[in-house]
PDB file of N, CA and C in Angstrom:
ATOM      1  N   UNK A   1      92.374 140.749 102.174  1.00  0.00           N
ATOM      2  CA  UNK A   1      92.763 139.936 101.024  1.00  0.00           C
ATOM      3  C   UNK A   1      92.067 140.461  99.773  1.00  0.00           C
ATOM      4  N   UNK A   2      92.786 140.540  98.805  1.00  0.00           N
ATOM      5  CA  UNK A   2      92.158 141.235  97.140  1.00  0.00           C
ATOM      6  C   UNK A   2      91.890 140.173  96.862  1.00  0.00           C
ATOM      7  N   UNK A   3      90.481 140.290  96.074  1.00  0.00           N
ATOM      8  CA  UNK A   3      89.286 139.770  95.271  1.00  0.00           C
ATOM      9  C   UNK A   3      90.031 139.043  94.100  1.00  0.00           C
ATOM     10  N   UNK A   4      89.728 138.243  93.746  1.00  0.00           N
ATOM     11  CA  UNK A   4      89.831 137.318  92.547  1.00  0.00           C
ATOM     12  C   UNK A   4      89.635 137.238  91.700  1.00  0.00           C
ATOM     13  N   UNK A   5      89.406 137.140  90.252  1.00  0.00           N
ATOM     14  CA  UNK A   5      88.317 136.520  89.138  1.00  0.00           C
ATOM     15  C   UNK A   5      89.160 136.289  88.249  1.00  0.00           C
ATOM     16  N   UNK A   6      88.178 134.649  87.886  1.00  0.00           N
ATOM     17  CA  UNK A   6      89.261 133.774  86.660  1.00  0.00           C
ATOM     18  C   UNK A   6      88.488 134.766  85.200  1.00  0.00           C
ATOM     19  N   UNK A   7      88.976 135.007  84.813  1.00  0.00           N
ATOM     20  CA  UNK A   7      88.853 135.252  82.977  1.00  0.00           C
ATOM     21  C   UNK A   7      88.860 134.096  82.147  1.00  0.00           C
ATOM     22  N   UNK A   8      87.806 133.544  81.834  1.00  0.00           N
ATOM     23  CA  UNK A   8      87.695 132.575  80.711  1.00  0.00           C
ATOM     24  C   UNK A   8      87.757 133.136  79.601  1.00  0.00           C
ATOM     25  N   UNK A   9      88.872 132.894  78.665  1.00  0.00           N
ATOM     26  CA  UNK A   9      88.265 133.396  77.513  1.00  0.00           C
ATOM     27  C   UNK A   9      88.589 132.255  76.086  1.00  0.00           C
ATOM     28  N   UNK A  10      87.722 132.190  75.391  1.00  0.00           N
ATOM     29  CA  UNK A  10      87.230 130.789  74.695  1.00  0.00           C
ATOM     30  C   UNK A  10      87.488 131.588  72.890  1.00  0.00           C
ATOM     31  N   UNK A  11      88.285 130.673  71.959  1.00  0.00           N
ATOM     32  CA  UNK A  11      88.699 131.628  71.011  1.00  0.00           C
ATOM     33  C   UNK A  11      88.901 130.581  69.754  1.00  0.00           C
ATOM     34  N   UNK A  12      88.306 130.912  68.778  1.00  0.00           N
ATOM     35  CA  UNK A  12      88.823 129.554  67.242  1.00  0.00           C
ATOM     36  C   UNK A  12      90.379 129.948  67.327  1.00  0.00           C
ATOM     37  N   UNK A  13      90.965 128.427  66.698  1.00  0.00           N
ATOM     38  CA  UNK A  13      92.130 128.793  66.643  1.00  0.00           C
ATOM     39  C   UNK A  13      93.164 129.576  65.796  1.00  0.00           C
ATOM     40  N   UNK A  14      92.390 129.993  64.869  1.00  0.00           N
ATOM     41  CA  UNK A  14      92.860 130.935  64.208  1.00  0.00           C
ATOM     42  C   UNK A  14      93.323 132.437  64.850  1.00  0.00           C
ATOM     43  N   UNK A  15      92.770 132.685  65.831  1.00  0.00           N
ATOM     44  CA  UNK A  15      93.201 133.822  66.714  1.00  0.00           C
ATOM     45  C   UNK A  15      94.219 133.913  68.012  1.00  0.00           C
ATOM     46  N   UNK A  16      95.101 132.517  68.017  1.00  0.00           N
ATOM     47  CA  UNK A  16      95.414 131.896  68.779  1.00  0.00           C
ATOM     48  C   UNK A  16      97.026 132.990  68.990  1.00  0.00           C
ATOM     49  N   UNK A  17      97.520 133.348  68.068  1.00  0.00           N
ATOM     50  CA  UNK A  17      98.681 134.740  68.026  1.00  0.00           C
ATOM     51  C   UNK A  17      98.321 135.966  68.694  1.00  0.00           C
ATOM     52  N   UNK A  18      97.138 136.298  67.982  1.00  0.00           N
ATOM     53  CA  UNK A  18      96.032 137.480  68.485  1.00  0.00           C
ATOM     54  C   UNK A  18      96.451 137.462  69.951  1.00  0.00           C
ATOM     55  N   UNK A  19      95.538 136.567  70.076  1.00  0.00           N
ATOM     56  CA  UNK A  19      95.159 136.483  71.418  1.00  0.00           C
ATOM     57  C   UNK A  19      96.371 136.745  72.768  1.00  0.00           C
ATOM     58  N   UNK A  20      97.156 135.686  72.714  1.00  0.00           N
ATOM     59  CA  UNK A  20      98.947 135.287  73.097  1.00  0.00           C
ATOM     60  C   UNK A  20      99.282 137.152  72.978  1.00  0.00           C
ATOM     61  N   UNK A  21      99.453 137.343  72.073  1.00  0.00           N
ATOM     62  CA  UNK A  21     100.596 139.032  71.618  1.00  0.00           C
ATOM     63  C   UNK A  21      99.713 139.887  73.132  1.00  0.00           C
ATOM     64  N   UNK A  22      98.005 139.617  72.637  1.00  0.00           N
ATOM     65  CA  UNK A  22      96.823 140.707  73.879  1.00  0.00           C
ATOM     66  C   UNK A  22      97.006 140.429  75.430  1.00  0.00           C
ATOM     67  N   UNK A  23      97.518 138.978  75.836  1.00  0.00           N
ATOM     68  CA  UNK A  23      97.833 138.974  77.152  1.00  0.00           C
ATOM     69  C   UNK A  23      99.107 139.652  77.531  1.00  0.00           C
ATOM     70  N   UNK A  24     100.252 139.562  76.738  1.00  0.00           N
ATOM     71  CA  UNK A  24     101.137 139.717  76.589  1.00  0.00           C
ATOM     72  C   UNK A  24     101.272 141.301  76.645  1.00  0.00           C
ATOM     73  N   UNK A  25     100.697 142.146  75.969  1.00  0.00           N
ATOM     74  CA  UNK A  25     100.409 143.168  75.805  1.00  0.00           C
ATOM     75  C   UNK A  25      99.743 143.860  77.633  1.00  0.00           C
ATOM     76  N   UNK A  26      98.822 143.103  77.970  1.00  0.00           N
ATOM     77  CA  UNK A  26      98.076 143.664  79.003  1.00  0.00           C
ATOM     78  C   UNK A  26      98.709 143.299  80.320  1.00  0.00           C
ATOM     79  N   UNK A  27     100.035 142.361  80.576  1.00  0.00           N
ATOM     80  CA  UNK A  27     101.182 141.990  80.847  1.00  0.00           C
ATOM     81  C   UNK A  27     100.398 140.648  81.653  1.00  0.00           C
ATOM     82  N   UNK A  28      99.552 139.957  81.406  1.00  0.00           N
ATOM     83  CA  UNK A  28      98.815 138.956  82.068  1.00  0.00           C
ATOM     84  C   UNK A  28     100.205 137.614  82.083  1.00  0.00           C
ATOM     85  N   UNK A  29     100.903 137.145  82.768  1.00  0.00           N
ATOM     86  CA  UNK A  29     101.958 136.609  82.854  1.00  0.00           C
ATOM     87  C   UNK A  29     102.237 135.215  83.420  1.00  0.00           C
ATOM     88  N   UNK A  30     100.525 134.574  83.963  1.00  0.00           N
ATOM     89  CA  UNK A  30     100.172 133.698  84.617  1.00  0.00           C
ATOM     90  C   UNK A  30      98.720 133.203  83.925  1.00  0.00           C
ATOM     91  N   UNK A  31      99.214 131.936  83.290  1.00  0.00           N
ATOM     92  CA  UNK A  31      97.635 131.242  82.729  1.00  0.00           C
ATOM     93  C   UNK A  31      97.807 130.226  82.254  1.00  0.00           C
ATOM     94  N   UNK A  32      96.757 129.604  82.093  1.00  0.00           N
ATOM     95  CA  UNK A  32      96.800 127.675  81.764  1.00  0.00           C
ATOM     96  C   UNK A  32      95.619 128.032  80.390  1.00  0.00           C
ATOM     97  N   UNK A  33      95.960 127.216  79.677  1.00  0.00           N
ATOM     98  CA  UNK A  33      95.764 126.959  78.176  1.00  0.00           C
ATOM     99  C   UNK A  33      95.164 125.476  78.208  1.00  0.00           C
ATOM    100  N   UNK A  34      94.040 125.757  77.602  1.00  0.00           N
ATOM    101  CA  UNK A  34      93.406 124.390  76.515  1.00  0.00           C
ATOM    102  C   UNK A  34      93.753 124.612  75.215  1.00  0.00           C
ATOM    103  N   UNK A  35      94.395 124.046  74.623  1.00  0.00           N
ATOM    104  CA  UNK A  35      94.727 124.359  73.418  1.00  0.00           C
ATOM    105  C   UNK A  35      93.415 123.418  72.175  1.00  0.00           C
ATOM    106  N   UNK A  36      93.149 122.385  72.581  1.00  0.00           N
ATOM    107  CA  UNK A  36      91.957 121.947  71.509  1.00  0.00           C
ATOM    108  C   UNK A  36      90.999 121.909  72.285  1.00  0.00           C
ATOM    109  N   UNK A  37      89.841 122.620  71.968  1.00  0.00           N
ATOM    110  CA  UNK A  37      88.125 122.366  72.408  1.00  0.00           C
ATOM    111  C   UNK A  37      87.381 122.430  71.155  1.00  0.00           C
ATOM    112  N   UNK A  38      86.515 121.084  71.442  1.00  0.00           N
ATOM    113  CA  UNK A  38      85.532 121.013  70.380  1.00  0.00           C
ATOM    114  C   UNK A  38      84.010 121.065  70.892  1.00  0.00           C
ATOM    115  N   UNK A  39      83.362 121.461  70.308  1.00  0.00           N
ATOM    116  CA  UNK A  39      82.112 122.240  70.239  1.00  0.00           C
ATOM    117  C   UNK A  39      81.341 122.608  69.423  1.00  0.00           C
ATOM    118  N   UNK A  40      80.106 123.221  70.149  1.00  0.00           N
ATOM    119  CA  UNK A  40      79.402 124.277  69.112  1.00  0.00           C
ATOM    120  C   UNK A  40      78.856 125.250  69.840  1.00  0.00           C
ATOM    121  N   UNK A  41      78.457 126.597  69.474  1.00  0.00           N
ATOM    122  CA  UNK A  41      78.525 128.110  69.781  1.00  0.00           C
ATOM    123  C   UNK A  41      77.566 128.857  68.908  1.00  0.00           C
ATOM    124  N   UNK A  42      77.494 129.881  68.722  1.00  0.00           N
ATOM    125  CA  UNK A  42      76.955 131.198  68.294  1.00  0.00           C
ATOM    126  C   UNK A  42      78.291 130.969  66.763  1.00  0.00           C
ATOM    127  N   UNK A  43      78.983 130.439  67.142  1.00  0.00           N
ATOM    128  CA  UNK A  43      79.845 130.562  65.534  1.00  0.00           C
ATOM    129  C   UNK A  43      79.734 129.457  64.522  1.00  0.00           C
ATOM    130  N   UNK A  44      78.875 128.341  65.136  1.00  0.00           N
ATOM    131  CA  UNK A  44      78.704 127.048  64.646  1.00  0.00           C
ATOM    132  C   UNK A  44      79.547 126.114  65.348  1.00  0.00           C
ATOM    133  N   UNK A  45      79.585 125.290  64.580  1.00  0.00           N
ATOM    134  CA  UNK A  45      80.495 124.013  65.423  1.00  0.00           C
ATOM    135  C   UNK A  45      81.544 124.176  64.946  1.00  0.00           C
ATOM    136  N   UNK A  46      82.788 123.550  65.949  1.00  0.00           N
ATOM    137  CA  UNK A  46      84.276 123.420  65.959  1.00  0.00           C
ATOM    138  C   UNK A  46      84.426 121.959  66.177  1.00  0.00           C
ATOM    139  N   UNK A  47      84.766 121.049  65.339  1.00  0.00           N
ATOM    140  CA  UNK A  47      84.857 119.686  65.367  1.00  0.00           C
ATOM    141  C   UNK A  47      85.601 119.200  65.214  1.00  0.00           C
ATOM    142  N   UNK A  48      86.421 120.131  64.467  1.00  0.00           N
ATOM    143  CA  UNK A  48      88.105 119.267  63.742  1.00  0.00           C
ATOM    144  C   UNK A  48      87.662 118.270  63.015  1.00  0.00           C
ATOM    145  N   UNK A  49      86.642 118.285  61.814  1.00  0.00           N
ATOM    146  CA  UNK A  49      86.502 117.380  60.847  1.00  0.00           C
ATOM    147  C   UNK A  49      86.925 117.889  60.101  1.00  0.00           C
ATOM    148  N   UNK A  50      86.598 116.816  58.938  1.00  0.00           N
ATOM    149  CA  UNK A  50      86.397 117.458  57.357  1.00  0.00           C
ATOM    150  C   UNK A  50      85.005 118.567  56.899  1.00  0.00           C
ATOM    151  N   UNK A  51      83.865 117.965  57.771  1.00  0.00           N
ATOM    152  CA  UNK A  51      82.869 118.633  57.194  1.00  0.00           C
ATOM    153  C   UNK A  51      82.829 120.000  58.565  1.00  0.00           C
ATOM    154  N   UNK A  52      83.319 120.085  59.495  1.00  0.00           N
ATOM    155  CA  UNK A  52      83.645 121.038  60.262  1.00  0.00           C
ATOM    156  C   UNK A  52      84.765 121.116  60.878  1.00  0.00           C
ATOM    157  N   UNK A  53      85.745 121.933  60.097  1.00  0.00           N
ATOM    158  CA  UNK A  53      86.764 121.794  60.500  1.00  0.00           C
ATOM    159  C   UNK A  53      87.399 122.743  61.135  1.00  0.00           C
ATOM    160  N   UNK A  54      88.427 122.877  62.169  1.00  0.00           N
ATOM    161  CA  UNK A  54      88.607 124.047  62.873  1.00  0.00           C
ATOM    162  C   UNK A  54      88.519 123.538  64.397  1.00  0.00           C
ATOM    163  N   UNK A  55      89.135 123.982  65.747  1.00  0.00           N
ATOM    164  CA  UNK A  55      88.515 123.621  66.773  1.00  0.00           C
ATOM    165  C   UNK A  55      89.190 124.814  67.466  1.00  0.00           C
ATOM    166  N   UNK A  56      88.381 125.473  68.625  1.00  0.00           N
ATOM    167  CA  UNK A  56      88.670 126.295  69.723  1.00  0.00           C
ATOM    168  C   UNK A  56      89.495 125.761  70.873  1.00  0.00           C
ATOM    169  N   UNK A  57      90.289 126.988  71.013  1.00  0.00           N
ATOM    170  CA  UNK A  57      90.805 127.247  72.410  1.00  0.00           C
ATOM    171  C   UNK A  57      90.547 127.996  73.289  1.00  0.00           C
ATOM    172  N   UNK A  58      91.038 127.847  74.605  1.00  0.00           N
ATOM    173  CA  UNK A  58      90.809 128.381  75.967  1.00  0.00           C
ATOM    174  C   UNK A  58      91.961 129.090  76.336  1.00  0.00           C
ATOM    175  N   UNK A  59      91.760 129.503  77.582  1.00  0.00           N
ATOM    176  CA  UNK A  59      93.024 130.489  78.633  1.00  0.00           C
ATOM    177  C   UNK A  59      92.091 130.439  79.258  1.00  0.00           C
ATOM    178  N   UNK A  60      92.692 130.403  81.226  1.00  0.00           N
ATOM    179  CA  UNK A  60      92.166 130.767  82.016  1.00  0.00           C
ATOM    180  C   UNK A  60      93.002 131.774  82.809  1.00  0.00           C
ATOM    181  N   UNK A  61      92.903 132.638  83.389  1.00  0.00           N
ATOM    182  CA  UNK A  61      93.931 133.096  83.788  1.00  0.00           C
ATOM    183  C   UNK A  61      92.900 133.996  85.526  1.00  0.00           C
ATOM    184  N   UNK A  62      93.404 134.072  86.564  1.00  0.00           N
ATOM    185  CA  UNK A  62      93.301 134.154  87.471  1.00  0.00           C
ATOM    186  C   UNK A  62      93.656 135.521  87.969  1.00  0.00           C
ATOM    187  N   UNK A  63      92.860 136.565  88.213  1.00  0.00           N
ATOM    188  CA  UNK A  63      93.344 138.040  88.044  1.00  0.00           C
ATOM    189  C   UNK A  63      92.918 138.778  89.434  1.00  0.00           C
ATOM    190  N   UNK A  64      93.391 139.879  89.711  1.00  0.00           N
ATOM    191  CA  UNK A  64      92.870 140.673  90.803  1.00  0.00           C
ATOM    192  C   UNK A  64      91.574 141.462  90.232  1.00  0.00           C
ATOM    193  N   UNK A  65      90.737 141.575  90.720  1.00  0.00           N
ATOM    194  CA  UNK A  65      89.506 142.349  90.235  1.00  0.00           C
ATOM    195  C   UNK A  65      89.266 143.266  89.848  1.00  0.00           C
ATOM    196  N   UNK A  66      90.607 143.616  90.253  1.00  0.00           N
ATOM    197  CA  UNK A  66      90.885 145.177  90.094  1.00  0.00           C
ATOM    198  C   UNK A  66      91.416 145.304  88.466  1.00  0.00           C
ATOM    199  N   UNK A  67      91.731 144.549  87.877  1.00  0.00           N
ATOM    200  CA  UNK A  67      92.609 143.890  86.685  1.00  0.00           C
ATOM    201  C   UNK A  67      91.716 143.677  85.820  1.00  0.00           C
ATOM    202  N   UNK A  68      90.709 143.276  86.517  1.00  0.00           N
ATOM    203  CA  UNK A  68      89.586 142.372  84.856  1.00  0.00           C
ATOM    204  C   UNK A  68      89.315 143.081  83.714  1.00  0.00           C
ATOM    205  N   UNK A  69      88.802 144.527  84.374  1.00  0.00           N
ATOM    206  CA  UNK A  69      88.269 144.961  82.998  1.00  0.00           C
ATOM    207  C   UNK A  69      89.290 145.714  82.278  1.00  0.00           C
ATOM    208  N   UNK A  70      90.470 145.866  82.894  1.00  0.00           N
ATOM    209  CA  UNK A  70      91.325 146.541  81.876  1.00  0.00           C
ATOM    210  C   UNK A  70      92.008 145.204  80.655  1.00  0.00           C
ATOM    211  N   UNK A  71      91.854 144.201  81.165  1.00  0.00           N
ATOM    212  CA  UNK A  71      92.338 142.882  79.970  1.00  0.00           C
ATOM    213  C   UNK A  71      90.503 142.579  79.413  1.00  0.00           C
ATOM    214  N   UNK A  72      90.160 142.559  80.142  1.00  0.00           N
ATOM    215  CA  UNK A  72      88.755 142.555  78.951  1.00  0.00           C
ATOM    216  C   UNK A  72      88.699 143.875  77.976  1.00  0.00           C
ATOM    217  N   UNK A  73      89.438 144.673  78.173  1.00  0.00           N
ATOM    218  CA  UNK A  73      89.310 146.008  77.658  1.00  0.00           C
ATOM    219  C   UNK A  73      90.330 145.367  76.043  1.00  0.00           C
ATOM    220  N   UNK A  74      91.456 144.998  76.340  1.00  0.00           N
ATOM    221  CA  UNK A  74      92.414 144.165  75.689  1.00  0.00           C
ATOM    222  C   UNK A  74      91.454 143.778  74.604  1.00  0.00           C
ATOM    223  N   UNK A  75      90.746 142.476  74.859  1.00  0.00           N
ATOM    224  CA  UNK A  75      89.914 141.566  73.953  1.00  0.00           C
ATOM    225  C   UNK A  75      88.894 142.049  73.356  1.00  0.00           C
ATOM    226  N   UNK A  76      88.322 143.421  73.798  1.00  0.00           N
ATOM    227  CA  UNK A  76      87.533 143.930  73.004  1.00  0.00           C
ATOM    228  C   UNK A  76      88.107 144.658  72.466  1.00  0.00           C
ATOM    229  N   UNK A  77      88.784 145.649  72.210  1.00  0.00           N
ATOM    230  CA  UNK A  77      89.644 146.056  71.344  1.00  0.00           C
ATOM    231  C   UNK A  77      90.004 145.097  70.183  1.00  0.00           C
ATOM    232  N   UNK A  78      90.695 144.025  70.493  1.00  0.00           N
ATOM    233  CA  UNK A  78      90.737 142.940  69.479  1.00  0.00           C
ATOM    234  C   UNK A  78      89.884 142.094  68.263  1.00  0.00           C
ATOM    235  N   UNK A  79      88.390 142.479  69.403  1.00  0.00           N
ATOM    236  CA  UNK A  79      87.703 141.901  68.433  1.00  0.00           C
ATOM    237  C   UNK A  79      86.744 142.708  67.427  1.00  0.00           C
ATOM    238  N   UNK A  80      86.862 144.139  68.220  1.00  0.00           N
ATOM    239  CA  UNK A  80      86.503 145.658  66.902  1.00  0.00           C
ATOM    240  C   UNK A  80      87.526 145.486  65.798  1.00  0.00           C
ATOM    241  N   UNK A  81      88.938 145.102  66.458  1.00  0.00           N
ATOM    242  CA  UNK A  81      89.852 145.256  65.275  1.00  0.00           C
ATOM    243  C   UNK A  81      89.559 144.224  64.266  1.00  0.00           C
ATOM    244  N   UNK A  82      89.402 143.374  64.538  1.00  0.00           N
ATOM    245  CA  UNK A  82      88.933 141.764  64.077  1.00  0.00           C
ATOM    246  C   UNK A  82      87.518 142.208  63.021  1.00  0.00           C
ATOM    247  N   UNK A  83      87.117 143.098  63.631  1.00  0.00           N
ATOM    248  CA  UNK A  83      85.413 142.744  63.241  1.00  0.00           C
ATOM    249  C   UNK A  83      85.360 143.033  61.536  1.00  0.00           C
ATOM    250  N   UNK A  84      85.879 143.950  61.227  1.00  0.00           N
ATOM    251  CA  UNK A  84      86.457 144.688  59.735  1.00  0.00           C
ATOM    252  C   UNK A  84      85.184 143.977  58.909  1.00  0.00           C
ATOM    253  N   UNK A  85      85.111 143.991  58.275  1.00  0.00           N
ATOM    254  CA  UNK A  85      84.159 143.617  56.933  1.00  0.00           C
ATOM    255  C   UNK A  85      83.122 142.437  57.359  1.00  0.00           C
ATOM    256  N   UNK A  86      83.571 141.470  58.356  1.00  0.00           N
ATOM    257  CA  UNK A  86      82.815 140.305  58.748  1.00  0.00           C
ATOM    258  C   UNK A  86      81.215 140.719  58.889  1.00  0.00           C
ATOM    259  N   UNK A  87      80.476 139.486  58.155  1.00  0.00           N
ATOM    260  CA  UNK A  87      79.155 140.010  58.389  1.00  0.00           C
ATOM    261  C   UNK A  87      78.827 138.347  59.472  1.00  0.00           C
ATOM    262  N   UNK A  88      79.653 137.995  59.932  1.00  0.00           N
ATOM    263  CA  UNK A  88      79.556 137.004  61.424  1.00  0.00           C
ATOM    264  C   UNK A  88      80.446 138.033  62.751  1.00  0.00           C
ATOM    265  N   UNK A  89      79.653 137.576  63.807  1.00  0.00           N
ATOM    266  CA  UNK A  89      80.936 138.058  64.916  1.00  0.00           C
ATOM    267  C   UNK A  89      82.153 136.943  64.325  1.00  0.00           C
ATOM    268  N   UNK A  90      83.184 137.878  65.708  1.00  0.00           N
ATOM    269  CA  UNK A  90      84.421 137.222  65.688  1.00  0.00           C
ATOM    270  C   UNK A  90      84.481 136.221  66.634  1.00  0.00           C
ATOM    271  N   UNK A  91      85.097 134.872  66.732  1.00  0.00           N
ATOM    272  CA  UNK A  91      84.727 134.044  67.038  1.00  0.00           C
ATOM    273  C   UNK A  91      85.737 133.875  68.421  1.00  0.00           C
ATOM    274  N   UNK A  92      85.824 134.722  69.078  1.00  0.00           N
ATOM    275  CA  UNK A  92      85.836 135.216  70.727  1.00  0.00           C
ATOM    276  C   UNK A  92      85.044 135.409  71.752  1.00  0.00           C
ATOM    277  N   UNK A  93      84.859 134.813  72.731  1.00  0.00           N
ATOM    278  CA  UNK A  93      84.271 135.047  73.950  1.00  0.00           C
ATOM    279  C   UNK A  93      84.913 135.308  75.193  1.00  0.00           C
ATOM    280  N   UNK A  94      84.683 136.655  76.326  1.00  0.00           N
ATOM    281  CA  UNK A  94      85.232 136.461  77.453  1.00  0.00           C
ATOM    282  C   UNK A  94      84.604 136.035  78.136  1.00  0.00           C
ATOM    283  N   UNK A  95      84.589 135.611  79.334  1.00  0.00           N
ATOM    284  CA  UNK A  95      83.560 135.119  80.776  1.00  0.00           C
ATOM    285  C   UNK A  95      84.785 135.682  81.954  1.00  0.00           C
ATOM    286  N   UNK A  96      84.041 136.421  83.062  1.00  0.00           N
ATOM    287  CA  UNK A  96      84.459 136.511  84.181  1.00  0.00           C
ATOM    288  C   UNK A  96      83.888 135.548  85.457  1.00  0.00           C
ATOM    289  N   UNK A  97      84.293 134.820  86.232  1.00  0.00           N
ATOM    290  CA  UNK A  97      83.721 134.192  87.478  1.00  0.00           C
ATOM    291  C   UNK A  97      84.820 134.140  88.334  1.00  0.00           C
ATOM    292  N   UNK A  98      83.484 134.050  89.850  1.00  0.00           N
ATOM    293  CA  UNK A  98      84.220 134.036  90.718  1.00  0.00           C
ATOM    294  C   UNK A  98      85.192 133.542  90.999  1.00  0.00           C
ATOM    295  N   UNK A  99      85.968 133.391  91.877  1.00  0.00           N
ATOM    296  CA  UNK A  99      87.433 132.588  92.227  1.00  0.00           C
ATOM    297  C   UNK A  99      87.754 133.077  93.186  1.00  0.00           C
ATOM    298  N   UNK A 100      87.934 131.090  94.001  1.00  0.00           N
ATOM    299  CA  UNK A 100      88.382 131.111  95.153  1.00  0.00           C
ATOM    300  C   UNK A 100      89.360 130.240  95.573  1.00  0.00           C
ATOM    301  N   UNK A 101      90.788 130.346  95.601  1.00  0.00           N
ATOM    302  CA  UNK A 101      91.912 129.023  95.673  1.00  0.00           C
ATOM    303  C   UNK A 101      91.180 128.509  96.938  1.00  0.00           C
ATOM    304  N   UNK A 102      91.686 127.111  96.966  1.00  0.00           N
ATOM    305  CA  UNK A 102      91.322 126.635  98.289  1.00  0.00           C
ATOM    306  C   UNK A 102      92.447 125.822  98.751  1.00  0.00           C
ATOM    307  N   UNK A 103      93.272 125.843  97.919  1.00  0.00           N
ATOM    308  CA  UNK A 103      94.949 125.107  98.539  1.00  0.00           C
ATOM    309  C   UNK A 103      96.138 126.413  97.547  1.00  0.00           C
TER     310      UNK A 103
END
């Protein structure tokens, strides 16, 4: 049986096209979406206020192992392209973990 791993990857919503076109691109064709997360990070807080306004999204998507780093390859690419003049990172994160269906 081939190895598993979910790809978390956690993103402001402003990159929310970006992101969509890069799975799309890396032909990832299977994934579940949080579309509002609120928080705070290394980018500040995401609150969806007035005085912080803005909130992050998710994708999880469930990959062969063999797969991971060529779509992490995807998102970093994205976020060199992204990075351009910014004197903050870009407000992207991946995470890889284990994964194991159990039904």
């Amino acid at each position: 049986m081939n190895s598993q791993k979910m790809l978390l990857v956690v993103y402001s919503e402003f990159l929310e096209t970006l992101v969509r076109d890069r799975l799309e691109q890396a032909r990832v064709t299977a994934f579940s979406e949080l579309p509002r997360l609120l928080g705070r990070g290394e980018a500040g807080p995401a609150e969806d206020t007035r005085i912080w306004p803005g909130h992050n999204c998710a994708i999880f998507a469930v990959l062969p192992e063999t797969e991971v780093e060529r779509v992490v390859q995807a998102f970093r690419d994205l976020v060199a392209e992204q990075q351009g003049g910014r004197t903050h990172g870009v407000p992207l994160r991946a995470f890889v973990l284990p994964c194991e269906q159990l039904i």
